[in-house]
N, C-alpha and C. Protein backbone atom coordinates (compact mmCIF):
# COMPACT_ATOMS: atom_id res chain seq x y z
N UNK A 1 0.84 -1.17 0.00
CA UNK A 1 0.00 0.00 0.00
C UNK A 1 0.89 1.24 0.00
N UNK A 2 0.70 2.62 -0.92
CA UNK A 2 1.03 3.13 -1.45
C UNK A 2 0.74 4.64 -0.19
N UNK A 3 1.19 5.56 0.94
CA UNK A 3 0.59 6.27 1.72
C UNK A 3 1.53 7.63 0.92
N UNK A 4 0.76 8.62 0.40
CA UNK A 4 1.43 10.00 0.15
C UNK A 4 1.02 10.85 1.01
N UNK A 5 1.78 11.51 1.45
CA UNK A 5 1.97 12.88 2.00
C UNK A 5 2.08 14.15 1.79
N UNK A 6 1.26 14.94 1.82
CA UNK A 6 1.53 16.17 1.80
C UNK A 6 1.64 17.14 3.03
N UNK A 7 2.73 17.98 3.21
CA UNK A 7 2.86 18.73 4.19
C UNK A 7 2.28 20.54 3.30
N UNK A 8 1.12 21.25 4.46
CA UNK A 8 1.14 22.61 4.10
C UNK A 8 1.30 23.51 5.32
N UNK A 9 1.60 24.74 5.19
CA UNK A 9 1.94 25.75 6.57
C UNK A 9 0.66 26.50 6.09
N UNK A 10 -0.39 27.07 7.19
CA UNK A 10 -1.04 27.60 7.23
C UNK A 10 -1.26 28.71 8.26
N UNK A 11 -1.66 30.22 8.28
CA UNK A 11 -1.57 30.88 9.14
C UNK A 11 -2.02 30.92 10.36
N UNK A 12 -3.02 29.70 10.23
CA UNK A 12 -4.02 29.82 11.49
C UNK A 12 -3.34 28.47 12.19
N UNK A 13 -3.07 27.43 11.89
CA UNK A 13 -3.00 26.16 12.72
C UNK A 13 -1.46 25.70 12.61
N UNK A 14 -0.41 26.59 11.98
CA UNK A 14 1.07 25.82 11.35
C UNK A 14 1.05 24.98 10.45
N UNK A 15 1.97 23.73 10.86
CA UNK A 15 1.92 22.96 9.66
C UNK A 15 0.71 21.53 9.85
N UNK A 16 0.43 21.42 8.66
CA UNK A 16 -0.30 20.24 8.34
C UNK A 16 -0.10 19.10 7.66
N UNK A 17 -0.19 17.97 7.72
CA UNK A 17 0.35 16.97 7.29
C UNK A 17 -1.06 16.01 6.76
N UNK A 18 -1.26 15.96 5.05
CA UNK A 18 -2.17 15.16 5.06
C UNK A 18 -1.59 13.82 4.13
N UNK A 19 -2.45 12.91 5.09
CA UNK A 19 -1.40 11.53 3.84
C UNK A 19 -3.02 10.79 3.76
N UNK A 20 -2.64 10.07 2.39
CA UNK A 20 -3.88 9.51 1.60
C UNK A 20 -3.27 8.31 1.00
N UNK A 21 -4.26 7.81 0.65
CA UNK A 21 -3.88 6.07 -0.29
C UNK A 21 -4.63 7.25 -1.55
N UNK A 22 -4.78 5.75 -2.54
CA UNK A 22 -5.58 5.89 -3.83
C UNK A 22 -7.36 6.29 -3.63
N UNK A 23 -7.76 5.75 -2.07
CA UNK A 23 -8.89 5.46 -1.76
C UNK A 23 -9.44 7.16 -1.44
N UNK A 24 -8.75 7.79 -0.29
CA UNK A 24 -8.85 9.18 -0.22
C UNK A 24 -7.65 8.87 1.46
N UNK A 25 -8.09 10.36 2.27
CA UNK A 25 -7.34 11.09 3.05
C UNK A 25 -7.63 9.84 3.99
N UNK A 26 -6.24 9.22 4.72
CA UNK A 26 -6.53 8.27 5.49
C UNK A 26 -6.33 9.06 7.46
N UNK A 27 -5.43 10.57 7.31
CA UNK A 27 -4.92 11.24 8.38
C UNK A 27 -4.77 12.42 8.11
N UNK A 28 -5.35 13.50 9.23
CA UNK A 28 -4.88 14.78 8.94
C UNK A 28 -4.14 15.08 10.28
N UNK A 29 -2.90 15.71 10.43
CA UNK A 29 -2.22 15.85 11.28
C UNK A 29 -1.64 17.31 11.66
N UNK A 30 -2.02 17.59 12.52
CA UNK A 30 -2.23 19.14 12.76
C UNK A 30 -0.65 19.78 13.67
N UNK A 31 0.38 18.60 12.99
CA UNK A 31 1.81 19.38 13.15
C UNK A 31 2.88 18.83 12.27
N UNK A 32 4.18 19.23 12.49
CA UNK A 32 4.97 18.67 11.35
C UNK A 32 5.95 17.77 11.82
N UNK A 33 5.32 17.00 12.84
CA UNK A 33 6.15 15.68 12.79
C UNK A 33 6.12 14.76 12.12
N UNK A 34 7.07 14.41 11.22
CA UNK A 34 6.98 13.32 10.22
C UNK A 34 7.18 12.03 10.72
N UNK A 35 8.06 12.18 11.64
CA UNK A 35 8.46 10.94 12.41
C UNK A 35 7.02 10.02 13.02
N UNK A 36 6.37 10.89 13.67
CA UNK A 36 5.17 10.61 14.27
C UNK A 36 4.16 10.03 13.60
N UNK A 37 4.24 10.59 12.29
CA UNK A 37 2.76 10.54 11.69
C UNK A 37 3.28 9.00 11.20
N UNK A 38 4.22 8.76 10.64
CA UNK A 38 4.87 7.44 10.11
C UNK A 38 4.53 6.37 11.01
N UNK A 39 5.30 6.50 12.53
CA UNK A 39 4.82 5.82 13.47
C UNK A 39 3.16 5.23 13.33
N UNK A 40 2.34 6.41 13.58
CA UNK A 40 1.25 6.01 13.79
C UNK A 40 0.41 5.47 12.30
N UNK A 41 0.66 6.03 11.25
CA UNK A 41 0.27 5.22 9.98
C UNK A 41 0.49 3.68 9.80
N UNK A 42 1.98 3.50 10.61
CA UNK A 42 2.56 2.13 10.27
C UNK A 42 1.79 1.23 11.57
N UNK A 43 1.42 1.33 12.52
CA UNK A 43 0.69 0.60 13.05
C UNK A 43 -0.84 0.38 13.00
N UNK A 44 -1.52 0.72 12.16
CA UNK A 44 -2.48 0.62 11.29
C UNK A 44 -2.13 0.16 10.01
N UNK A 45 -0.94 0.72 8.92
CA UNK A 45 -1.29 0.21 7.76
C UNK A 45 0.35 -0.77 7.75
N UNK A 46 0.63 -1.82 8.43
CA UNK A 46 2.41 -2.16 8.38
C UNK A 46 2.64 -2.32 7.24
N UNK A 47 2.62 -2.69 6.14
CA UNK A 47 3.01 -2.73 4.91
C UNK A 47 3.09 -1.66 4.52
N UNK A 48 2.74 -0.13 4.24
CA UNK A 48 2.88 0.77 3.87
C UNK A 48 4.06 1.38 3.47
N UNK A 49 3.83 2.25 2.42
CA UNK A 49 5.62 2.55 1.58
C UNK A 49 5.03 4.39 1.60
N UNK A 50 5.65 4.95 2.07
CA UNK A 50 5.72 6.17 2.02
C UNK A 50 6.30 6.72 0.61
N UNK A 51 5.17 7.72 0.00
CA UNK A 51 5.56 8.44 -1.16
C UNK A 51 5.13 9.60 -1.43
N UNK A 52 6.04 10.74 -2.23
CA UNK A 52 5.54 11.85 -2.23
C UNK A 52 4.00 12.20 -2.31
N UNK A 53 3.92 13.69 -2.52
CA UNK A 53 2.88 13.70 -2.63
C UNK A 53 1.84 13.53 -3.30
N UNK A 54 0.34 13.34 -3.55
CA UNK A 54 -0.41 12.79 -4.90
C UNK A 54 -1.08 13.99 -5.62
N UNK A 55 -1.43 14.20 -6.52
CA UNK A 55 -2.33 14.99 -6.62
C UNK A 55 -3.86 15.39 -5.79
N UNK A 56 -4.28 13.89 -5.28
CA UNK A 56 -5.21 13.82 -3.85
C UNK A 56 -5.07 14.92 -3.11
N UNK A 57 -3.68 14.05 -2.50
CA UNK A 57 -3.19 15.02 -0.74
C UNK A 57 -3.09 16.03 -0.84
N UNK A 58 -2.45 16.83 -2.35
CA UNK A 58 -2.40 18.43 -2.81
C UNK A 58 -3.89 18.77 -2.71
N UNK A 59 -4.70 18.18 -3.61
CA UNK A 59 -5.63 19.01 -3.35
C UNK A 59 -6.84 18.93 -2.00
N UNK A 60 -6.70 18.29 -0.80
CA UNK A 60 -7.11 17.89 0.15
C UNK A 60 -6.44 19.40 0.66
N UNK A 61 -5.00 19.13 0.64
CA UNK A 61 -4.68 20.41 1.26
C UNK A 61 -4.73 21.53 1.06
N UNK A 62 -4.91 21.82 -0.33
CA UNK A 62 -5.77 22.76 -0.66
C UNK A 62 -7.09 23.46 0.04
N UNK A 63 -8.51 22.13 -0.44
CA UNK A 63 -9.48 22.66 0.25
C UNK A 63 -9.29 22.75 1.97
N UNK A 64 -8.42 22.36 2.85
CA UNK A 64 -8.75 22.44 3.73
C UNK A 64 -7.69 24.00 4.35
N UNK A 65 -6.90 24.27 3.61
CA UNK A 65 -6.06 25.82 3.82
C UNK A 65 -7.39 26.65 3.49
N UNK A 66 -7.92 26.55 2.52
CA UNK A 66 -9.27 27.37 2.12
C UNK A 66 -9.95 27.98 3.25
N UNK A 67 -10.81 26.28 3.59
CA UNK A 67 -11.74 26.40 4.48
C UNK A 67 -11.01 27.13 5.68
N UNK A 68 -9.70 27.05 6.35
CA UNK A 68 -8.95 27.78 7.67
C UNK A 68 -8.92 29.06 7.32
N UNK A 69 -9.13 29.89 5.73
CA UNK A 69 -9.27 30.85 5.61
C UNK A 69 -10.62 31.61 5.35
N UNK A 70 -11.57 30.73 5.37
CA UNK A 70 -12.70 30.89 5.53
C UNK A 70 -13.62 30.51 4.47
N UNK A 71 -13.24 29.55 3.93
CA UNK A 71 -13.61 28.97 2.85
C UNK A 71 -14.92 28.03 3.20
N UNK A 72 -15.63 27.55 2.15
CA UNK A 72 -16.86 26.08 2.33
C UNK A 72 -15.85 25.10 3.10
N UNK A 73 -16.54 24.29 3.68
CA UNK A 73 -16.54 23.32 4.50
C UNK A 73 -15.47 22.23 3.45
N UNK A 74 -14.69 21.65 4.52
CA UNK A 74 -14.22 20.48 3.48
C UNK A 74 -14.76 19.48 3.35
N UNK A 75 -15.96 19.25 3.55
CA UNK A 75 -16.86 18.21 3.54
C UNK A 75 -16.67 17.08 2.62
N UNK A 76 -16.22 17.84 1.30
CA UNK A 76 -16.16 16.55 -0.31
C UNK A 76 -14.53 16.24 -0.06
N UNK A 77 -13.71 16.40 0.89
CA UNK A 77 -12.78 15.94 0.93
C UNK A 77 -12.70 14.01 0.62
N UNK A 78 -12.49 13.36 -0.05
CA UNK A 78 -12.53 11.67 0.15
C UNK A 78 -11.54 11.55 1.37
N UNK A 79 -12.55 10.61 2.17
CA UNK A 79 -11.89 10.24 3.23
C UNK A 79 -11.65 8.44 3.14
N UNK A 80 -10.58 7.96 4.37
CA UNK A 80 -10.81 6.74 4.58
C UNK A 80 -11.16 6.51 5.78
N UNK A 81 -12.04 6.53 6.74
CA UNK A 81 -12.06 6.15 8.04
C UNK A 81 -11.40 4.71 8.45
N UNK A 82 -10.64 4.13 9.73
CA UNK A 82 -9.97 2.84 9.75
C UNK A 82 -11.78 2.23 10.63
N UNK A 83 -11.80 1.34 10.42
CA UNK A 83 -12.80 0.36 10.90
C UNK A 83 -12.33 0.07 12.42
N UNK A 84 -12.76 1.06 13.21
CA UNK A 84 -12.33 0.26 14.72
C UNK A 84 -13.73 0.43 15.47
N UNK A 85 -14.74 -0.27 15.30
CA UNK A 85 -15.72 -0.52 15.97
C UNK A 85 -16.38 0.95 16.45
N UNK A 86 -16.17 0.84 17.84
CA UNK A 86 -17.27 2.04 18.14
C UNK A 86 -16.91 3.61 17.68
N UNK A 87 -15.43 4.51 18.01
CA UNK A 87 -15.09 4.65 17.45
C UNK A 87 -15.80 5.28 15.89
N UNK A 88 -15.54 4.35 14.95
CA UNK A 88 -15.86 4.68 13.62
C UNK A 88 -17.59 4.87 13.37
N UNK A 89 -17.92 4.27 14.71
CA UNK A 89 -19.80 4.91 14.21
C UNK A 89 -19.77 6.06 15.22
N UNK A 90 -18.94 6.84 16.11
CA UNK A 90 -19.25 8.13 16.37
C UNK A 90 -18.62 9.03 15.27
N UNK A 91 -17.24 8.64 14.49
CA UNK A 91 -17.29 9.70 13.89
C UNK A 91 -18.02 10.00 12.73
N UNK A 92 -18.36 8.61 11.99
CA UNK A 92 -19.46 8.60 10.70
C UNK A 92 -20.71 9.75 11.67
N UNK A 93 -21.05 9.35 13.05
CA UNK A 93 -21.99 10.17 13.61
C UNK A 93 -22.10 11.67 13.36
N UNK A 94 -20.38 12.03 13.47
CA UNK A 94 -20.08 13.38 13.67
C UNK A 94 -20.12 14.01 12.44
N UNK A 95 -20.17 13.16 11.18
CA UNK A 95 -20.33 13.96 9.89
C UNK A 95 -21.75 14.47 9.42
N UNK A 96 -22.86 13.59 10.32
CA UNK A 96 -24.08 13.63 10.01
C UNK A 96 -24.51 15.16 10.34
N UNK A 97 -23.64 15.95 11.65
CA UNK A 97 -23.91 16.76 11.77
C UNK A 97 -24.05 18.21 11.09
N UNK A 98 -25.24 18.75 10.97
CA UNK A 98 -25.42 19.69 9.82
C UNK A 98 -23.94 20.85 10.18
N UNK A 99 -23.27 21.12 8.95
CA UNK A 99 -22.63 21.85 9.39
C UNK A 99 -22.97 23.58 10.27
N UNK A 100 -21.88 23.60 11.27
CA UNK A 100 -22.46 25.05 11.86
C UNK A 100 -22.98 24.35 13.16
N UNK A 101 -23.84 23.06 13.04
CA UNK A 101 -24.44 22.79 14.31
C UNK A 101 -23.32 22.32 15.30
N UNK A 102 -23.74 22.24 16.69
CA UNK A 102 -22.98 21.31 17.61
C UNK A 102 -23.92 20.44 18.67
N UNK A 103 -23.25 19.11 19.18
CA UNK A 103 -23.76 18.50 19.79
C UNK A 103 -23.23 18.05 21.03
N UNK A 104 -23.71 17.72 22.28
CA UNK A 104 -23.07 17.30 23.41
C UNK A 104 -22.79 15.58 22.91
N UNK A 105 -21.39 15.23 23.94
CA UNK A 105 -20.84 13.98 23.76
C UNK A 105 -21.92 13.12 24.21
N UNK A 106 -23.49 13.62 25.17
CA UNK A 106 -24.01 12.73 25.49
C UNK A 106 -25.41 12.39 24.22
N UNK A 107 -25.63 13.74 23.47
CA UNK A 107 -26.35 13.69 22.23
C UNK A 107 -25.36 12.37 21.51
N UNK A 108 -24.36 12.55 21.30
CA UNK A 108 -23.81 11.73 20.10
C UNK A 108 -24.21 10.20 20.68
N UNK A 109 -23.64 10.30 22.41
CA UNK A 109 -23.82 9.04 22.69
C UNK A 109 -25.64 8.11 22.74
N UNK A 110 -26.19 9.36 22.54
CA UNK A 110 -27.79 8.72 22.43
C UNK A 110 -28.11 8.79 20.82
N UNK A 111 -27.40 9.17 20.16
CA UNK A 111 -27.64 8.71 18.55
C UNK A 111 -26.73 7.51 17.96
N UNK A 112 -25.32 6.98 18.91
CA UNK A 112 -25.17 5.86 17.80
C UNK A 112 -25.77 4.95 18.46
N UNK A 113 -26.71 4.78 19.83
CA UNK A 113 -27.47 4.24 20.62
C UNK A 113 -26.71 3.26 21.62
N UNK A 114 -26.01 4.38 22.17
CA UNK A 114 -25.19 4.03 23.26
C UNK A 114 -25.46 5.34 24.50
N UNK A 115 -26.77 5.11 24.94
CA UNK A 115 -26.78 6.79 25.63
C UNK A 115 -25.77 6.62 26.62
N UNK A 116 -25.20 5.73 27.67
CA UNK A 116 -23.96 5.95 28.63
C UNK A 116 -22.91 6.00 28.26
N UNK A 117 -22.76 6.17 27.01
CA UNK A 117 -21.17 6.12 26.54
C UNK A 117 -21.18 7.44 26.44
N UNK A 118 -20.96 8.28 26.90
CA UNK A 118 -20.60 10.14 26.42
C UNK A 118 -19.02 10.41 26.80
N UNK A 119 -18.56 9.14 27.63
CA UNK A 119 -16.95 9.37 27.96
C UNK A 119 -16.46 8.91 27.09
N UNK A 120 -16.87 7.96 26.22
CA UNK A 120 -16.08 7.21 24.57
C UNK A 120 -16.44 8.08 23.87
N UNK A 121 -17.53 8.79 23.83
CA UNK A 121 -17.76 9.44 22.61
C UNK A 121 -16.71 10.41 23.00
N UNK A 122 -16.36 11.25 24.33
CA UNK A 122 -15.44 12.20 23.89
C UNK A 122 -13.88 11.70 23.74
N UNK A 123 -13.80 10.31 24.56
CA UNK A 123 -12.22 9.69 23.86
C UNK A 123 -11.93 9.53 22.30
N UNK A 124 -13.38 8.86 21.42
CA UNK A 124 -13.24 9.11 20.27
C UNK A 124 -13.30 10.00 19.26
N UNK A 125 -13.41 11.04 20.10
CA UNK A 125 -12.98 12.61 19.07
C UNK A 125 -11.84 13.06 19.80
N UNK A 126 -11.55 12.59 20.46
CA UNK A 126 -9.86 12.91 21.07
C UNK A 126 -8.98 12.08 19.91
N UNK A 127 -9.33 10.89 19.42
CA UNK A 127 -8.65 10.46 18.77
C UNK A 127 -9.03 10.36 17.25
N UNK A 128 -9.83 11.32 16.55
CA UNK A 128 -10.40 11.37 15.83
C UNK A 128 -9.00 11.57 14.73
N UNK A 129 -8.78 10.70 13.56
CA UNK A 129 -7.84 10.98 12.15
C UNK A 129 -7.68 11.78 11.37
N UNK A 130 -9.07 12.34 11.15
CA UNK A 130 -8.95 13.40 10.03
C UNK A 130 -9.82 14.93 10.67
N UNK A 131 -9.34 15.57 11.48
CA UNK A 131 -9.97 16.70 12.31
C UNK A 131 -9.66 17.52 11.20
N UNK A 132 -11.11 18.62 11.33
CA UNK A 132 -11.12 19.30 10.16
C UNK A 132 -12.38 18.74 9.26
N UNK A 133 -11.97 17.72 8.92
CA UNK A 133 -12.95 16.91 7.49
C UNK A 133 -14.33 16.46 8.60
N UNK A 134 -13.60 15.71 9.79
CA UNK A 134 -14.66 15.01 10.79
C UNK A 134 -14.42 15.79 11.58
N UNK A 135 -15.69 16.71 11.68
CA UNK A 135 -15.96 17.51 12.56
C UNK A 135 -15.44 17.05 14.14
């Protein structure tokens, strides 16, 4: 599997680091550790071969410098979410949200129909991949 990277500096947040397969944006990383992001890609994807950047990740980073400047939402960004159970149905949750709106961790936790989970729901936007795209 093929992971490109693109790094952009932006005025509002520094640097950004987005890496993608063929599929779409698998991480957005809201500093410029390369070391790090490798780390954590490779224990999710171990086979992975690091390569410049794609035309994807350019333009991912594109719309999302936009949107930090006040641009539309990056919403049509292609994403890949990783499949880790609960997790991946709060953040599919968190896209449902109309943009502009907000919700308490215990709303989210009574929509993927887990109303006592509101402490996972906020661990899993602590660890959320692509911040920015998933709200």
């Amino acid at each position: 599997m093929h992971i490109h990277v693109s790094r952009l500096r932006t005025a509002l947040l520094g640097t950004i680091q987005v890496a993608g397969t063929f599929q779409g944006v698998v991480k957005i990383q809201l500093d410029d550790d390369g070391d790090r992001l490798r780390e954590e890609l490779l224990e999710q994807y171990p086979d992975a071969a690091f390569k410049r950047p794609s035309s994807m990740t350019v333009e991912a980073g594109r719309v999302l410098r936009a949107y930090l400047r006040g641009g539309e939402n990056p919403s049509d960004v292609p994403i890949v979410l990783p499949d880790v159970g609960f997790r991946t149905r709060v953040w599919r949750q968190l896209q449902r949200i109309p943009w502009g709106q907000v919700r308490t961790y215990g709303g989210v936790a009574r929509a993927v129909r887990k109303p006592r989970a509101a402490r996972a729901v906020g661990q899993a936007c602590g660890c959320n991949p692509l911040p920015l795209v998933v709200p």
